[in-house]
PDB file of N, CA and C in Angstrom:
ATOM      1  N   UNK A   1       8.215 -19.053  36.790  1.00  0.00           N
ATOM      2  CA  UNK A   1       8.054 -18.361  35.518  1.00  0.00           C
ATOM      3  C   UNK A   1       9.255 -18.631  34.632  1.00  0.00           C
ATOM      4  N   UNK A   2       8.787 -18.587  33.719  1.00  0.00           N
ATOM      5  CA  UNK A   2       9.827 -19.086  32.030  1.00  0.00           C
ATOM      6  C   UNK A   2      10.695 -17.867  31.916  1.00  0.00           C
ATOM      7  N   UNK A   3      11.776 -17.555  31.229  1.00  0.00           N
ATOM      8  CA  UNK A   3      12.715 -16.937  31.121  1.00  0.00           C
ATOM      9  C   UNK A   3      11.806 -15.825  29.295  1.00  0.00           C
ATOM     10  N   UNK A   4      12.074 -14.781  29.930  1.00  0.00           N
ATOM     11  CA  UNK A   4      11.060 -14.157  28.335  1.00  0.00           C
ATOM     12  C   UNK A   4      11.909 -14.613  27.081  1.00  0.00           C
ATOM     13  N   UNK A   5      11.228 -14.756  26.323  1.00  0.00           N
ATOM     14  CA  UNK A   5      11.985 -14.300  24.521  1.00  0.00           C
ATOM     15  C   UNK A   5      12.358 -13.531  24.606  1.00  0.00           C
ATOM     16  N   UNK A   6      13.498 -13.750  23.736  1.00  0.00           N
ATOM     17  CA  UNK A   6      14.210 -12.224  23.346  1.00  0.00           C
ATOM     18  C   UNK A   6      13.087 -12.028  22.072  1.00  0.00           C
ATOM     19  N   UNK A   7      13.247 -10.628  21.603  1.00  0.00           N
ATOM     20  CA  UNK A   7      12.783  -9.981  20.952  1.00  0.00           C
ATOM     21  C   UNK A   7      12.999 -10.810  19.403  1.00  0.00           C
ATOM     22  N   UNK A   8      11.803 -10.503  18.424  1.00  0.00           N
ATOM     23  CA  UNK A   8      11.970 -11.061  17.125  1.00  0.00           C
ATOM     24  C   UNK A   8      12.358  -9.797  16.369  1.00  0.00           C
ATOM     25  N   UNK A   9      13.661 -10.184  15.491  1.00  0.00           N
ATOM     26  CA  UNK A   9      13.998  -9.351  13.947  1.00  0.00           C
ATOM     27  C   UNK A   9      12.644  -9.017  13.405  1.00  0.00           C
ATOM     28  N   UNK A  10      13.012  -7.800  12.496  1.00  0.00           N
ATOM     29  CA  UNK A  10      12.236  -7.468  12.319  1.00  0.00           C
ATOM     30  C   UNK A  10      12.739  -7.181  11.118  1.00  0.00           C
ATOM     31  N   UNK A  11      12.766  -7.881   9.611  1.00  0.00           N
ATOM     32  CA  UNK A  11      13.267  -6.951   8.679  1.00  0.00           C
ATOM     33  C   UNK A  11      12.551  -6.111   7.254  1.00  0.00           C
ATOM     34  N   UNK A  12      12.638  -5.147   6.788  1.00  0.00           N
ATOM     35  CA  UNK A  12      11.741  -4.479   5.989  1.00  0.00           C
ATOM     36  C   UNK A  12      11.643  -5.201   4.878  1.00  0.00           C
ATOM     37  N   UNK A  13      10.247  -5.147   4.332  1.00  0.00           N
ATOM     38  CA  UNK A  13       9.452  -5.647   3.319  1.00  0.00           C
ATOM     39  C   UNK A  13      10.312  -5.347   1.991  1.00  0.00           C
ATOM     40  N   UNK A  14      10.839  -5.891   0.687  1.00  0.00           N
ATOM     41  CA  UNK A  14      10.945  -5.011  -0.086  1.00  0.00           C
ATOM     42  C   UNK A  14       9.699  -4.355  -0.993  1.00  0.00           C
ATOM     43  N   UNK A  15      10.701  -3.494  -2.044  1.00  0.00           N
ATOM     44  CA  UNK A  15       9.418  -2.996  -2.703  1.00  0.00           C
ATOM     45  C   UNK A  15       8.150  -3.277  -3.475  1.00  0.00           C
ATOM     46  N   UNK A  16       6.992  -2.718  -3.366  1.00  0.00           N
ATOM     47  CA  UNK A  16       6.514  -4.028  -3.490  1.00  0.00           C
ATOM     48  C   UNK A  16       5.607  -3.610  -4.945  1.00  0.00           C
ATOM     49  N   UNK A  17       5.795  -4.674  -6.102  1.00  0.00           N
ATOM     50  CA  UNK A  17       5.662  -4.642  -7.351  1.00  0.00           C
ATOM     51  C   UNK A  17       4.485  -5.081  -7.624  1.00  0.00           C
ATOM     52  N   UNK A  18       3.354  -4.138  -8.323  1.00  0.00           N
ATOM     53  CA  UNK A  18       2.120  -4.550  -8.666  1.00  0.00           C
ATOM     54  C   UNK A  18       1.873  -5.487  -9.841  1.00  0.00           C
ATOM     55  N   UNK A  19       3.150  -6.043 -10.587  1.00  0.00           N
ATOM     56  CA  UNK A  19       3.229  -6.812 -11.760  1.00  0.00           C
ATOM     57  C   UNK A  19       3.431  -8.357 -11.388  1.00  0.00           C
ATOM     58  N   UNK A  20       4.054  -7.844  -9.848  1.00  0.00           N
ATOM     59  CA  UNK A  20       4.591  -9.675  -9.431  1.00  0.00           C
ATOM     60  C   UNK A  20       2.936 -10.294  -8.690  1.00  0.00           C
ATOM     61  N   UNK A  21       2.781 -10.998  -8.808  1.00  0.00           N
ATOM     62  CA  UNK A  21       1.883 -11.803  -8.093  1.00  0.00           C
ATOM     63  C   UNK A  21       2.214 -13.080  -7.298  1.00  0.00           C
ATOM     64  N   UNK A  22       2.815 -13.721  -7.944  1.00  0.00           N
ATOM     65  CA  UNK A  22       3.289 -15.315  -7.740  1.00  0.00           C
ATOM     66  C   UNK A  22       4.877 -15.734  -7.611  1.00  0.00           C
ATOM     67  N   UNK A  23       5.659 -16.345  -7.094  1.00  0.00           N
ATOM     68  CA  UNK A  23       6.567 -16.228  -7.560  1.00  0.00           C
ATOM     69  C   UNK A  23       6.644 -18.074  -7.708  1.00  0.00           C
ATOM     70  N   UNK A  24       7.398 -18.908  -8.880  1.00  0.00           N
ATOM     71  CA  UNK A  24       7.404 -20.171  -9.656  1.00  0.00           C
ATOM     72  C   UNK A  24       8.564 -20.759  -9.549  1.00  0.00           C
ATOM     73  N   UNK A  25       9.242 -21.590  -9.018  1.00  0.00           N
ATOM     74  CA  UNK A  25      10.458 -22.279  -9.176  1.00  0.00           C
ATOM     75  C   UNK A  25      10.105 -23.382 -10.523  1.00  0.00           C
ATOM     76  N   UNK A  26      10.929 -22.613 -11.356  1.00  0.00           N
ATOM     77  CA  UNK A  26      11.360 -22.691 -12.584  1.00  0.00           C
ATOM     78  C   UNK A  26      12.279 -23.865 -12.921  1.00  0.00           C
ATOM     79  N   UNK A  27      13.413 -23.737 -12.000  1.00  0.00           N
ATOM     80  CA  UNK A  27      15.018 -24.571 -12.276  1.00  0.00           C
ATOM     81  C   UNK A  27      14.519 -25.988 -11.835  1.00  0.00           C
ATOM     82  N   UNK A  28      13.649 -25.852 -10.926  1.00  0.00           N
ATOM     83  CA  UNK A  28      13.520 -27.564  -9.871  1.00  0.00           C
ATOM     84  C   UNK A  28      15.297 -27.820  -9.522  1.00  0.00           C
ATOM     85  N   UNK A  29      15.984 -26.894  -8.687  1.00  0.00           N
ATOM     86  CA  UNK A  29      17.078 -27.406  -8.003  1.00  0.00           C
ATOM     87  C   UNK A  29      16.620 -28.264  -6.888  1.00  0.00           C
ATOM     88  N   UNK A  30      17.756 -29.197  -6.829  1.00  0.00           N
ATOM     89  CA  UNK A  30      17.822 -29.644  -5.309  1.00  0.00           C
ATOM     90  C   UNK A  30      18.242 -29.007  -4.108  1.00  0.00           C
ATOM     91  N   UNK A  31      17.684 -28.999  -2.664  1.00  0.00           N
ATOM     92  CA  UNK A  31      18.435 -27.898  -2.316  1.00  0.00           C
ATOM     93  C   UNK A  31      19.637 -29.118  -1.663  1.00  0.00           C
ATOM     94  N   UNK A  32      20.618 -28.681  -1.636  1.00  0.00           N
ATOM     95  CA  UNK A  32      22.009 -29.236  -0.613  1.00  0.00           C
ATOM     96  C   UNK A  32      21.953 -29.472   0.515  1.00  0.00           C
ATOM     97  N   UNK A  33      22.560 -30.312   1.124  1.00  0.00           N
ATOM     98  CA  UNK A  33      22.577 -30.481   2.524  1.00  0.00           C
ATOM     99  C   UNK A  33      23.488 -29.909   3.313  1.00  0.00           C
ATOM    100  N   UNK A  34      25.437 -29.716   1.704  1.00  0.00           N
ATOM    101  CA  UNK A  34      25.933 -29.768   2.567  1.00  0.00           C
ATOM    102  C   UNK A  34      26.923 -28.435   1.967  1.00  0.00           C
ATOM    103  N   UNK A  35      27.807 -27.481   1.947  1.00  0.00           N
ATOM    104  CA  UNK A  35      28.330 -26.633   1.021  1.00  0.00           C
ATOM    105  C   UNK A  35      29.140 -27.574  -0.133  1.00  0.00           C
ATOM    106  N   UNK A  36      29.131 -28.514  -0.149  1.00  0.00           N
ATOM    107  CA  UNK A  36      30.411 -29.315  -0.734  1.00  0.00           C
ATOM    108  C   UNK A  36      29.814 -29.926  -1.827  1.00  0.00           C
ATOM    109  N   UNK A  37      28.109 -30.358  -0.963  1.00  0.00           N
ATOM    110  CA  UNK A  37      27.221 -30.901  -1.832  1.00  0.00           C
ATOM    111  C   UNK A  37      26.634 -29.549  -2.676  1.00  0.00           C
ATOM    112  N   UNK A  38      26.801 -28.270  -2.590  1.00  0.00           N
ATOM    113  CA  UNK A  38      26.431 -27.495  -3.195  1.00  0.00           C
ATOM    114  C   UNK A  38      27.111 -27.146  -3.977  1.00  0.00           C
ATOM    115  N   UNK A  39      28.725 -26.846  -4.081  1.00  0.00           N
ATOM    116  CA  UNK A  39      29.572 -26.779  -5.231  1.00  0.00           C
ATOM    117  C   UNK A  39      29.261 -27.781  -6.132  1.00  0.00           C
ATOM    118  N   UNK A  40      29.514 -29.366  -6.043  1.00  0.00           N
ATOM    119  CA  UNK A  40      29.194 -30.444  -6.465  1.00  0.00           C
ATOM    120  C   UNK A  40      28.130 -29.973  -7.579  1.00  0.00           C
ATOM    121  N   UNK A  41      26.504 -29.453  -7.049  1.00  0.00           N
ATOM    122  CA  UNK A  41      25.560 -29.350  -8.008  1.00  0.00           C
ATOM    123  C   UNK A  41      25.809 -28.254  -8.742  1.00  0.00           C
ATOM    124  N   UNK A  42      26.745 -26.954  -8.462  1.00  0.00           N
ATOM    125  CA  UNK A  42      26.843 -26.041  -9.180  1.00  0.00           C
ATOM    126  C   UNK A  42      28.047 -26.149 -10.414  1.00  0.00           C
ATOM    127  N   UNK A  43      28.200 -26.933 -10.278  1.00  0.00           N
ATOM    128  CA  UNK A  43      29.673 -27.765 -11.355  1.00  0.00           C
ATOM    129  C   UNK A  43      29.292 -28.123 -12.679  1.00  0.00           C
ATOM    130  N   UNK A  44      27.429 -29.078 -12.282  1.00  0.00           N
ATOM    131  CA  UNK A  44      26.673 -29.852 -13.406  1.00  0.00           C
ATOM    132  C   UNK A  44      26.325 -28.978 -13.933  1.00  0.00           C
ATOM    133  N   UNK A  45      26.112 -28.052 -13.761  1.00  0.00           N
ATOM    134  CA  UNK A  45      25.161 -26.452 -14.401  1.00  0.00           C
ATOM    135  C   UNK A  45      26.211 -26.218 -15.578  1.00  0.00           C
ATOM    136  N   UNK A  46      24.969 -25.938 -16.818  1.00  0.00           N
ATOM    137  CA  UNK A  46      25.647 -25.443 -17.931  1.00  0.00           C
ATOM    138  C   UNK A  46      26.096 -23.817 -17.434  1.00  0.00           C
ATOM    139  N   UNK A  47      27.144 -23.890 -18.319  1.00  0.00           N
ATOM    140  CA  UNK A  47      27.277 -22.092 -18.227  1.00  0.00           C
ATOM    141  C   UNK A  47      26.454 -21.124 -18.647  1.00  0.00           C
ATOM    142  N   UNK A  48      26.914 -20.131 -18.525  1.00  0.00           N
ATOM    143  CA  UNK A  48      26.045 -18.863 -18.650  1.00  0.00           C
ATOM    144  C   UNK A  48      25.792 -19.293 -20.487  1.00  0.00           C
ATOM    145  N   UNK A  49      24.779 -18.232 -20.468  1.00  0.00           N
ATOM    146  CA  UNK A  49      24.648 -18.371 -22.019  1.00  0.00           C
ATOM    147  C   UNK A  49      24.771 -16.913 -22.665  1.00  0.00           C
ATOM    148  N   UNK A  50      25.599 -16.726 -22.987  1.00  0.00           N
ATOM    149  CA  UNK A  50      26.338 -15.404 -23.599  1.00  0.00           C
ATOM    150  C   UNK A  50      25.346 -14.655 -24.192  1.00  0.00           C
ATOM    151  N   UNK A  51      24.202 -14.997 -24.868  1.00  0.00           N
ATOM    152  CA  UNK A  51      23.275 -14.516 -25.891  1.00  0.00           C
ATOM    153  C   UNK A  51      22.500 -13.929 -24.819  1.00  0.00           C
ATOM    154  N   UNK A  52      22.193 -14.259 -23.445  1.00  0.00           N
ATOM    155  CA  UNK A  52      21.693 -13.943 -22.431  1.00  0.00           C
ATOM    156  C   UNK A  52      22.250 -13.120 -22.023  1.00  0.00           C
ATOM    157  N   UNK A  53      23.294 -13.113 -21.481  1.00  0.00           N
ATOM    158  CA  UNK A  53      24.309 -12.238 -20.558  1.00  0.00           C
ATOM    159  C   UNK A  53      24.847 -11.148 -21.466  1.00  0.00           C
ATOM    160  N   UNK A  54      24.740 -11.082 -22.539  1.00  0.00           N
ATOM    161  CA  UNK A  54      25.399 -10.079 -23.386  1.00  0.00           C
ATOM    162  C   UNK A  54      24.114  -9.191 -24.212  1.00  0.00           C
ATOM    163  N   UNK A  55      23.311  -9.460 -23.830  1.00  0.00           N
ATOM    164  CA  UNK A  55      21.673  -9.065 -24.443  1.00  0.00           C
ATOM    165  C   UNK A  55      21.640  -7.281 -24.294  1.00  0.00           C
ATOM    166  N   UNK A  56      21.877  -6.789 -25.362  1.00  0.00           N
ATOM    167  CA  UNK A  56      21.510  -5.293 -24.751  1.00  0.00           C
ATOM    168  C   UNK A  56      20.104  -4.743 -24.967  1.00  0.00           C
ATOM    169  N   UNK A  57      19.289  -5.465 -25.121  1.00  0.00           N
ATOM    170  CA  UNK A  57      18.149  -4.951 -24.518  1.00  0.00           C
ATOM    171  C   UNK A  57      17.840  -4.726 -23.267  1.00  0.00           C
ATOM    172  N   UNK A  58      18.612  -5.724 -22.653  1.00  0.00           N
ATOM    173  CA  UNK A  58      18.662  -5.955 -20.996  1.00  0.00           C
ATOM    174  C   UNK A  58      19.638  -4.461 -20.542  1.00  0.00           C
ATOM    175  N   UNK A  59      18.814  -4.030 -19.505  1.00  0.00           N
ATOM    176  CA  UNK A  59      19.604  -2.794 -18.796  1.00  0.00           C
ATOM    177  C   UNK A  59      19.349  -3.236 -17.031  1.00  0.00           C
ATOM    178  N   UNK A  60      20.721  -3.371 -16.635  1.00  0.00           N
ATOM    179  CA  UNK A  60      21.264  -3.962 -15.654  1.00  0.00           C
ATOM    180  C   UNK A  60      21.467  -2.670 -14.374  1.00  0.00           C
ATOM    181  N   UNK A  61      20.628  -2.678 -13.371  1.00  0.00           N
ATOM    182  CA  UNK A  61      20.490  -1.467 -12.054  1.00  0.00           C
ATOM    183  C   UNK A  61      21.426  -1.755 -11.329  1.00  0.00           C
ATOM    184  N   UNK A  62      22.433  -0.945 -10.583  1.00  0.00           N
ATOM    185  CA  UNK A  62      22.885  -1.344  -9.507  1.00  0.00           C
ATOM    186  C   UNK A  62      22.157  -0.738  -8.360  1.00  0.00           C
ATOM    187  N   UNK A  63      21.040  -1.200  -7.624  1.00  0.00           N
ATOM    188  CA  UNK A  63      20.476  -0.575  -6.883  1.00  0.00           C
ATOM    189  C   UNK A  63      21.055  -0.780  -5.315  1.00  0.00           C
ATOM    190  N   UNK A  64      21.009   0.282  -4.440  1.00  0.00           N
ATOM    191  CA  UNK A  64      21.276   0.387  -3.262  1.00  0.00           C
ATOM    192  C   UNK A  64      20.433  -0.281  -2.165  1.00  0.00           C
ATOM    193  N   UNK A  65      20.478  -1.073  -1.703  1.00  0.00           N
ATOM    194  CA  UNK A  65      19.639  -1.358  -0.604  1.00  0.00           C
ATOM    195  C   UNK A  65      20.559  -1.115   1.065  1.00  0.00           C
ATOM    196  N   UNK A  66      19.781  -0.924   1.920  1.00  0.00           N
ATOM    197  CA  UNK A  66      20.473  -0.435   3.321  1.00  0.00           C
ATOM    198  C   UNK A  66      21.431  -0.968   3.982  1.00  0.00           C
ATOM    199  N   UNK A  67      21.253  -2.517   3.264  1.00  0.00           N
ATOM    200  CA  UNK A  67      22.704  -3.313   3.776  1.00  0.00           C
ATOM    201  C   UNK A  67      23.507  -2.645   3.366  1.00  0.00           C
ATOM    202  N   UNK A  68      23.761  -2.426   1.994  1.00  0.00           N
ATOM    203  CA  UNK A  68      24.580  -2.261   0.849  1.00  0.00           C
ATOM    204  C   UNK A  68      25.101  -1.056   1.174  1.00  0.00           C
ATOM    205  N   UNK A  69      24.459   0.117   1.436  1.00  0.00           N
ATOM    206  CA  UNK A  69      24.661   1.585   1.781  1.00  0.00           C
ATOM    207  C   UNK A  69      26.360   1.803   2.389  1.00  0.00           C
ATOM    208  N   UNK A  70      27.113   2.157   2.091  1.00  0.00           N
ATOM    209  CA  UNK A  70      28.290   2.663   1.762  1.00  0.00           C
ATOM    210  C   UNK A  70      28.862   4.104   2.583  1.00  0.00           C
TER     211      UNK A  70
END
């Protein structure tokens, strides 16, 4: 006889949003192979765009999740 599995993780669903349906990769990144190769692609990236990031229509949550829990 084979040696059992250990047990599979098990981690909770998040919440779940009746507006999302699909989710679309948008950016078409590459993914990296390597961390070095990942700085590398994060270098070519324009910067933030201030008109974005400074938008106050936008209201920004700091929400708690159980990792996070303090």
């Amino acid at each position: 006889m084979g040696a059992a599995s250990p047990p599979k993780a098990t981690f909770p669903l998040p919440p779940y949003e009746s507006e999302i349906t699909a989710f679309e990769d948008t950016q078409r990144r590459p993914l990296p192979a390597s961390f070095e190769e990942l700085l590398a692609l994060r270098s070519e990236e324009p910067p933030t765009d201030e008109t974005i990031a400074n938008d106050p229509d936008l209201t920004i949550e700091d929400l708690k999740s159980p990792s996070r829990m303090e």
